[in-house]
N, C-alpha and C. Protein backbone atom coordinates (compact mmCIF):
# COMPACT_ATOMS: atom_id res chain seq x y z
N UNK A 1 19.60 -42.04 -18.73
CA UNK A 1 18.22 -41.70 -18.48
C UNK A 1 18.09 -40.18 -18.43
N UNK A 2 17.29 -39.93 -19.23
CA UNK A 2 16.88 -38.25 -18.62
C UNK A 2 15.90 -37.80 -18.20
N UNK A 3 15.87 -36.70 -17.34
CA UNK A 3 15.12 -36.58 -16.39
C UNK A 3 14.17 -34.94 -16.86
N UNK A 4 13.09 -34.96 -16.72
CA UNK A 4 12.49 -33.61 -16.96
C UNK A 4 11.88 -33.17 -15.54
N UNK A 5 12.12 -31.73 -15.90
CA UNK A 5 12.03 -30.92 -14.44
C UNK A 5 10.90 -30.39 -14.69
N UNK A 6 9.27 -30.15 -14.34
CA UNK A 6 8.72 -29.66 -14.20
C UNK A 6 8.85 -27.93 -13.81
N UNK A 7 8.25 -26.72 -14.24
CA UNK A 7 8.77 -25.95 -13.72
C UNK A 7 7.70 -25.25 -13.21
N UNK A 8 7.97 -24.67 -11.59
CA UNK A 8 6.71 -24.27 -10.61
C UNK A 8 5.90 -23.14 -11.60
N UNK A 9 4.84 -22.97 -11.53
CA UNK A 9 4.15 -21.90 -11.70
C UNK A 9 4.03 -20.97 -11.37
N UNK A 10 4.82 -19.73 -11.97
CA UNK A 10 4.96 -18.45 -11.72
C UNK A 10 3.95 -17.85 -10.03
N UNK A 11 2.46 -18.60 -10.18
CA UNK A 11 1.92 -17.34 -8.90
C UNK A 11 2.37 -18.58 -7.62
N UNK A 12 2.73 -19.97 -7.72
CA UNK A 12 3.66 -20.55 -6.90
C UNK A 12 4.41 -19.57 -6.18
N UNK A 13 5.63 -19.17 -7.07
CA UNK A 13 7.20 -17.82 -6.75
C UNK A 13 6.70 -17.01 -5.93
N UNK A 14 5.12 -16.50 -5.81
CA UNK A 14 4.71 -15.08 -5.30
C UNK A 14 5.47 -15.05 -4.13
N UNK A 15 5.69 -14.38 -3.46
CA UNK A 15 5.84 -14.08 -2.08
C UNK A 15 4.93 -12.67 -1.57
N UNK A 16 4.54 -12.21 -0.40
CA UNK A 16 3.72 -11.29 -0.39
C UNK A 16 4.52 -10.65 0.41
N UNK A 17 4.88 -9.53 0.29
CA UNK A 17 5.42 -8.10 1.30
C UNK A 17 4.60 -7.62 2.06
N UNK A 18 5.36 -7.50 3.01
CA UNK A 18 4.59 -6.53 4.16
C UNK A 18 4.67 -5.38 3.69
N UNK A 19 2.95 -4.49 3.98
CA UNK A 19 3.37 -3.18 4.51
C UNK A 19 3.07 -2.86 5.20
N UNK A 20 4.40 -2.45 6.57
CA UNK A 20 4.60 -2.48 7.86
C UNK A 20 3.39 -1.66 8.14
N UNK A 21 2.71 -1.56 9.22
CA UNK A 21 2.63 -0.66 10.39
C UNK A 21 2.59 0.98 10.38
N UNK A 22 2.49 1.46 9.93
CA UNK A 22 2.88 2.86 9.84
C UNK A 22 1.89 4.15 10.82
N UNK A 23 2.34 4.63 11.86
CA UNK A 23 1.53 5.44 12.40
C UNK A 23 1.57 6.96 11.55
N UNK A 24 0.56 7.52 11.11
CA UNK A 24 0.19 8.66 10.09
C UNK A 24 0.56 9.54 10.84
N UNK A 25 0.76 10.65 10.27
CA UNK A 25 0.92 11.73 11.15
C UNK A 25 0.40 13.09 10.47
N UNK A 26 -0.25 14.17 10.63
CA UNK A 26 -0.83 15.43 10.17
C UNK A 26 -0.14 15.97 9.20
N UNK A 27 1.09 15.47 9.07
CA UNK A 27 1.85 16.12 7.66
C UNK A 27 1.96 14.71 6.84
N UNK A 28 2.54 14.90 5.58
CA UNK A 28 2.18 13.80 4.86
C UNK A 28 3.53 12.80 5.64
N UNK A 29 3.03 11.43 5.83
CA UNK A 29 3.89 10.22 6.30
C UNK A 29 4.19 9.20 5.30
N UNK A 30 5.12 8.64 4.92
CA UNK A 30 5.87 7.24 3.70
C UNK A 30 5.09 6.45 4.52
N UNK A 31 4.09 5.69 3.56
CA UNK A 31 3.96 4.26 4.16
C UNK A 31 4.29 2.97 3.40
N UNK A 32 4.83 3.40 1.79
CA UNK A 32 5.42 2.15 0.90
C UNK A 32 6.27 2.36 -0.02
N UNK A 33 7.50 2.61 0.16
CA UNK A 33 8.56 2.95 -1.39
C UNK A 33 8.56 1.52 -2.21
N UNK A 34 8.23 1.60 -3.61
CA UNK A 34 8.41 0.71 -4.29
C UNK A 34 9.50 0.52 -4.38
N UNK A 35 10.10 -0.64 -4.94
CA UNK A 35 11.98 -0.88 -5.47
C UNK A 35 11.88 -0.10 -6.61
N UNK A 36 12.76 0.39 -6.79
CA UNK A 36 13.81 0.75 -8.11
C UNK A 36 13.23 0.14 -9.31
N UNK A 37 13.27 -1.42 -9.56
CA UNK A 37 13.05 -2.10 -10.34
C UNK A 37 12.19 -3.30 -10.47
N UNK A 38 10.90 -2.53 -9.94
CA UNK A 38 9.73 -3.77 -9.64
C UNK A 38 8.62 -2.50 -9.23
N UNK A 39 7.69 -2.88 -10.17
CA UNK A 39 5.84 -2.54 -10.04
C UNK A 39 5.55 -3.15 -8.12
N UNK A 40 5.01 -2.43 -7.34
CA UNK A 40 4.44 -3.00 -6.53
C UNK A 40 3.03 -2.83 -6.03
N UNK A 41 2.36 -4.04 -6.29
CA UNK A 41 1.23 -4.48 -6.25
C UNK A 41 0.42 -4.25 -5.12
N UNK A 42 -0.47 -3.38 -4.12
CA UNK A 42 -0.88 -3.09 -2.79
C UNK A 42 -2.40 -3.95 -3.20
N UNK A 43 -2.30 -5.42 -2.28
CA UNK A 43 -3.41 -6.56 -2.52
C UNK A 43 -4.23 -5.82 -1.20
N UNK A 44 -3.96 -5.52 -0.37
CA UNK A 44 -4.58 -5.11 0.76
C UNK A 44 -4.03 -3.43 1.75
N UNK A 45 -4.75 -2.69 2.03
CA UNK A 45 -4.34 -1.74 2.78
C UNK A 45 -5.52 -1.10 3.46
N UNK A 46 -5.15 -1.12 4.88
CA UNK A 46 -6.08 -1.17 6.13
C UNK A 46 -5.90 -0.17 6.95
N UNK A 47 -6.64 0.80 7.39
CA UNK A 47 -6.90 1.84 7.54
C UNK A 47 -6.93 1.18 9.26
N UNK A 48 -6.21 1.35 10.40
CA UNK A 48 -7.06 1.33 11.47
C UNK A 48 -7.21 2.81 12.65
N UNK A 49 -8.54 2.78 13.91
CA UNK A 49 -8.06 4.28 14.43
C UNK A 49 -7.61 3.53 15.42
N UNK A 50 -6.43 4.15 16.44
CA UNK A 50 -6.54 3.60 17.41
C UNK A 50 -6.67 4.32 18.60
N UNK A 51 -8.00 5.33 18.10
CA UNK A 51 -8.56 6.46 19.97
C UNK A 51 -9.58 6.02 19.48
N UNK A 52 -10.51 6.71 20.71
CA UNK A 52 -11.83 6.94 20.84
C UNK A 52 -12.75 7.94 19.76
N UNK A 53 -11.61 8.53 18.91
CA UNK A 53 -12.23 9.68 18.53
C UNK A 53 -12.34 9.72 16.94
N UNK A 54 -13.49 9.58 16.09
CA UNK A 54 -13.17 9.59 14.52
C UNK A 54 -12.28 10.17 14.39
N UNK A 55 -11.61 9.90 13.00
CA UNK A 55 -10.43 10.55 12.29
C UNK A 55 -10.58 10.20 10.97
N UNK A 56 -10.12 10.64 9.76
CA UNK A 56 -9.55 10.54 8.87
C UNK A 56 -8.50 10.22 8.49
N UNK A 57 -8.08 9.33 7.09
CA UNK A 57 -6.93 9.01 6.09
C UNK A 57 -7.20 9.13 4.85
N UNK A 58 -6.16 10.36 4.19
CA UNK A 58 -6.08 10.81 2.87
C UNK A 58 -4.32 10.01 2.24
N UNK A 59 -5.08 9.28 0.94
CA UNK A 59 -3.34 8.41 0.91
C UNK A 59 -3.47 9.37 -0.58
N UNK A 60 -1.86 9.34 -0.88
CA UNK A 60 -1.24 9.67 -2.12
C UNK A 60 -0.39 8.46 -2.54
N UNK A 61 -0.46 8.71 -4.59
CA UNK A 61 0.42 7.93 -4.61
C UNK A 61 1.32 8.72 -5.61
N UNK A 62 2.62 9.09 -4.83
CA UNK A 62 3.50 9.69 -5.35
C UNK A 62 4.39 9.18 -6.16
N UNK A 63 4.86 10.02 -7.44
CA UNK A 63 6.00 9.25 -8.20
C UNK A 63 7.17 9.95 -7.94
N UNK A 64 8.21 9.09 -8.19
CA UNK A 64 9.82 9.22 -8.05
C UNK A 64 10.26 10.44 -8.17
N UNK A 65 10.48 11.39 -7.37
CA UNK A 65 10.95 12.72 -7.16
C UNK A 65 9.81 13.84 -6.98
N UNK A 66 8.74 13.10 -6.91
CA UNK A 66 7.74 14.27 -6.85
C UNK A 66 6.85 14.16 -5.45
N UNK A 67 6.08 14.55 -4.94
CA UNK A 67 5.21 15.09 -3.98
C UNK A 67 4.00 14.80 -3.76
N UNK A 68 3.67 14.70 -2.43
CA UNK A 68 1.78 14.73 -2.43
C UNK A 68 1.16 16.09 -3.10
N UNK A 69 0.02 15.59 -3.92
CA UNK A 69 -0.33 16.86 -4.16
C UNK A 69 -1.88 16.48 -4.71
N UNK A 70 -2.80 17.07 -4.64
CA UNK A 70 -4.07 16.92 -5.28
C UNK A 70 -4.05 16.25 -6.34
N UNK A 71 -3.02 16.59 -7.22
CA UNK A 71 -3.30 15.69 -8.74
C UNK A 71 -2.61 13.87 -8.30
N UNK A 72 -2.30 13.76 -7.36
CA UNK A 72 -1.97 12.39 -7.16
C UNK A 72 -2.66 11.68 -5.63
N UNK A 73 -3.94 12.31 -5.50
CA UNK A 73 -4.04 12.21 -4.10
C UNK A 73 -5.52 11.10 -4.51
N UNK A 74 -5.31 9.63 -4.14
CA UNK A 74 -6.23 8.81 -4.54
C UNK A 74 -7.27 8.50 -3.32
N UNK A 75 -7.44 8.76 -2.31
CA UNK A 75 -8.18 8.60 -1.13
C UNK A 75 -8.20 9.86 -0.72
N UNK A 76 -9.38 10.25 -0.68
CA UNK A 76 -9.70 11.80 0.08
C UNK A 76 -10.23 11.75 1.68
N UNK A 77 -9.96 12.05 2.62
CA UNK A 77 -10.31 12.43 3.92
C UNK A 77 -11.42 10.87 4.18
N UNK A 78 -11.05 9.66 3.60
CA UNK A 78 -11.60 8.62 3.96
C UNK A 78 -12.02 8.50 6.09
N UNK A 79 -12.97 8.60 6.19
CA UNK A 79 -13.69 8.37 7.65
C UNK A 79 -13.03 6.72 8.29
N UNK A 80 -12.20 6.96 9.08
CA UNK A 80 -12.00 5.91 10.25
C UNK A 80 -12.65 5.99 11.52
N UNK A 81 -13.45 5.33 11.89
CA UNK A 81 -14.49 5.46 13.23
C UNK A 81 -13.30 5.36 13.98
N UNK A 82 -13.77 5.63 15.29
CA UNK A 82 -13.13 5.18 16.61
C UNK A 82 -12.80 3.99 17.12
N UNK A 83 -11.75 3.54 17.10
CA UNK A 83 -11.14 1.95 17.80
C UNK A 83 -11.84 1.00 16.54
N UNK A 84 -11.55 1.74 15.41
CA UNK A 84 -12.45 0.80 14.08
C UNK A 84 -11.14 0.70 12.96
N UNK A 85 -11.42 0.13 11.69
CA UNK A 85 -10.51 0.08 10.93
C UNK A 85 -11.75 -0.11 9.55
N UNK A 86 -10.95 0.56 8.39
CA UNK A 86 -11.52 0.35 7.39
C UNK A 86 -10.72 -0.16 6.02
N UNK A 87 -10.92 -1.09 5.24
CA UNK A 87 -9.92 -1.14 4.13
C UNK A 87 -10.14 0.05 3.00
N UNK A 88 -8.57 0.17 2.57
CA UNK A 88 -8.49 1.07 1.78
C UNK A 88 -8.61 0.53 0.31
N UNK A 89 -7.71 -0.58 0.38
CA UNK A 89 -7.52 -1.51 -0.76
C UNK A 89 -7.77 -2.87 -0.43
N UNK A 90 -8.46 -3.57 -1.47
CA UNK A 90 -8.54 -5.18 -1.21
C UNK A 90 -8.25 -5.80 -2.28
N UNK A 91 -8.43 -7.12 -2.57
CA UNK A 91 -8.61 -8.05 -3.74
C UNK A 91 -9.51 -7.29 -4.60
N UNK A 92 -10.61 -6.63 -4.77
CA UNK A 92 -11.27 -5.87 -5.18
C UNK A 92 -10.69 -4.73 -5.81
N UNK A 93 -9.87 -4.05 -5.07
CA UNK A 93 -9.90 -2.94 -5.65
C UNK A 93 -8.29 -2.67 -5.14
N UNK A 94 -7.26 -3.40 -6.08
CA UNK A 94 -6.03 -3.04 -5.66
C UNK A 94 -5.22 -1.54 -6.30
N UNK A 95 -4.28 -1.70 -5.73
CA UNK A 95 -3.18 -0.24 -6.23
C UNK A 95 -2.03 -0.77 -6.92
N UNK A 96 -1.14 -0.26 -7.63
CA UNK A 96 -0.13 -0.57 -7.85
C UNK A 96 0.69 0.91 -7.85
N UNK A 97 2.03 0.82 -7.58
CA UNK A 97 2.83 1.47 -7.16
C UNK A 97 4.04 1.25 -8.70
N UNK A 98 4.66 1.97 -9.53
CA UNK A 98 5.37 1.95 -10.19
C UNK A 98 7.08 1.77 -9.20
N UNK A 99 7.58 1.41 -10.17
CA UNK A 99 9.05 1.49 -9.53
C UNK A 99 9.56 2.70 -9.36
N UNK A 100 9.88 2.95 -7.97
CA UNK A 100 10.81 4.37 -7.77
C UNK A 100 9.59 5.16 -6.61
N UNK A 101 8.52 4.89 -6.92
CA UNK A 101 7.31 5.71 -6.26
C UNK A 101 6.56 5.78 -4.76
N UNK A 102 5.70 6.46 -4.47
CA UNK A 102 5.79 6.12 -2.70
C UNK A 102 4.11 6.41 -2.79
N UNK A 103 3.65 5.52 -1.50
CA UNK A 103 2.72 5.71 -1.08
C UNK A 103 2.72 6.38 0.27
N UNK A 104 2.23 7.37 -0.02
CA UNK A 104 1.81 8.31 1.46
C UNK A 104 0.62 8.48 2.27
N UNK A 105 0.70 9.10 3.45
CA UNK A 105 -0.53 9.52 3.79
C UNK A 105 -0.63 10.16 4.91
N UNK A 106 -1.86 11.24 4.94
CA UNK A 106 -1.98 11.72 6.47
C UNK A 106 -3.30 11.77 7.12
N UNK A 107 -3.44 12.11 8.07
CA UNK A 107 -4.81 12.01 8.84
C UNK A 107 -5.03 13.25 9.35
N UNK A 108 -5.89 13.52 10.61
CA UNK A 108 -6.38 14.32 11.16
C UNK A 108 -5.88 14.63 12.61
N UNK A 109 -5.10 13.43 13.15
CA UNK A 109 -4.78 13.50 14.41
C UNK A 109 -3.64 13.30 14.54
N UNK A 110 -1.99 13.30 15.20
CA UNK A 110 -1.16 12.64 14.64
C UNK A 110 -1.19 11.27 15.80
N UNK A 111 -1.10 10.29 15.09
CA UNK A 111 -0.91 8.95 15.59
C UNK A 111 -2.54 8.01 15.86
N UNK A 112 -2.91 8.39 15.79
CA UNK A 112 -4.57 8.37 15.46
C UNK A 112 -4.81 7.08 14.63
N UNK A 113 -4.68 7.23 13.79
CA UNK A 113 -4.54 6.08 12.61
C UNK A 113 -3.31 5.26 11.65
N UNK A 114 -3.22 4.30 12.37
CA UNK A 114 -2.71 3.20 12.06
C UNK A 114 -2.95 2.39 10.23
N UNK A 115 -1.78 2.53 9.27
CA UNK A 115 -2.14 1.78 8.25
C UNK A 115 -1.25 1.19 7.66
N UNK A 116 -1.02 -0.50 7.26
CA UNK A 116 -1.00 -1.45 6.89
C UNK A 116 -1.48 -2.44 6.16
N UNK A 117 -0.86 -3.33 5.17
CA UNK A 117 -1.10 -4.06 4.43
C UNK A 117 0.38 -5.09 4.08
N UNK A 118 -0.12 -5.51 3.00
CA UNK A 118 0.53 -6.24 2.11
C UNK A 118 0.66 -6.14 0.44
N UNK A 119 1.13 -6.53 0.23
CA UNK A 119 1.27 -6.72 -1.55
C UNK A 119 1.97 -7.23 -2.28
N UNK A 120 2.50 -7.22 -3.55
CA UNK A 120 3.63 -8.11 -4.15
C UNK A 120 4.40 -7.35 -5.28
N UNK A 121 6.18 -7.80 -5.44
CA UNK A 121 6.56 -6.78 -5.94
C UNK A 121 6.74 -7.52 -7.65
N UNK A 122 6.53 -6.84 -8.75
CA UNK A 122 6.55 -7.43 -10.11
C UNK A 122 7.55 -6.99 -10.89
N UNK A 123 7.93 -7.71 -11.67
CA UNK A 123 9.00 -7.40 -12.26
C UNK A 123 9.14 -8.30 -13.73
N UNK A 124 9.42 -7.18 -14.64
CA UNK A 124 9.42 -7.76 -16.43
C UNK A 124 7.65 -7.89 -16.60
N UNK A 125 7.20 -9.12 -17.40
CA UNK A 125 6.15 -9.51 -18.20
C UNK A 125 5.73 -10.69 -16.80
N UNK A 126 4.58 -10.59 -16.65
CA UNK A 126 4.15 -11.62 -15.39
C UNK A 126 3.08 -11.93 -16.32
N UNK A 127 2.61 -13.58 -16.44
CA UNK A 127 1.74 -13.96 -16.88
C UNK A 127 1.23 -15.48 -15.68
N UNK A 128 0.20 -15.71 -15.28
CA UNK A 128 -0.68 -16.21 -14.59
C UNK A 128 -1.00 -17.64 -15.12
């Protein structure tokens, strides 16, 4: 008798990555190194403050050996209210991160703003 194996559907495999927690700080702070060898996908990234006092978050998305700098700086001085949170990225409007590359960012206060998400890491030809 032989038997046929059905095979799961690729967005089945997904798994979603954290991206941790990261408290910002006034100089530029890592909040996501992609792998080496995988695109990573930022489905969500959440801006929160955690004082009383507005602040700002400016994110970069840096490539592999290089730096924050104006020509890679995709969020400008984005407004976080006080004890508020704002998304940076959603289903709407995601990021992707090349392999090797970092997402950064800094604020106005250090520790002020809190940012986190999730996403997924890709790798080869992904089809849906």
């Amino acid at each position: 008798m032989r038997q046929q194996v059905e095979p799961q559907p690729l967005s089945a495999l997904r798994v979603p990555q954290p991206v941790s927690v990261v408290q910002v700080q006034t100089t530029v702070t890592t909040i996501k190194t992609a792998r080496d060898d995988a695109d990573f996908q930022i489905e969500s990234l959440v801006a929160t403050n955690v004082t009383g006092t507005a602040d700002y978050v400016t994110v970069y998305l840096v490539p592999s050996g290089g730096s924050a700098a104006a020509s890679n700086m995709i969020v400008y001085q984005r407004a976080v209210p006080a004890k508020s949170g704002v998304a940076l990225f959603d289903r709407e409007n995601m990021g992707l991160l090349p392999p090797g590359s970092f997402l950064q960012a800094l604020c106005g206060v250090n520790d002020a703003v809190n940012v986190w998400g999730y996403g997924y890491d890709y790798q080869g030809l992904y089809q849906t």
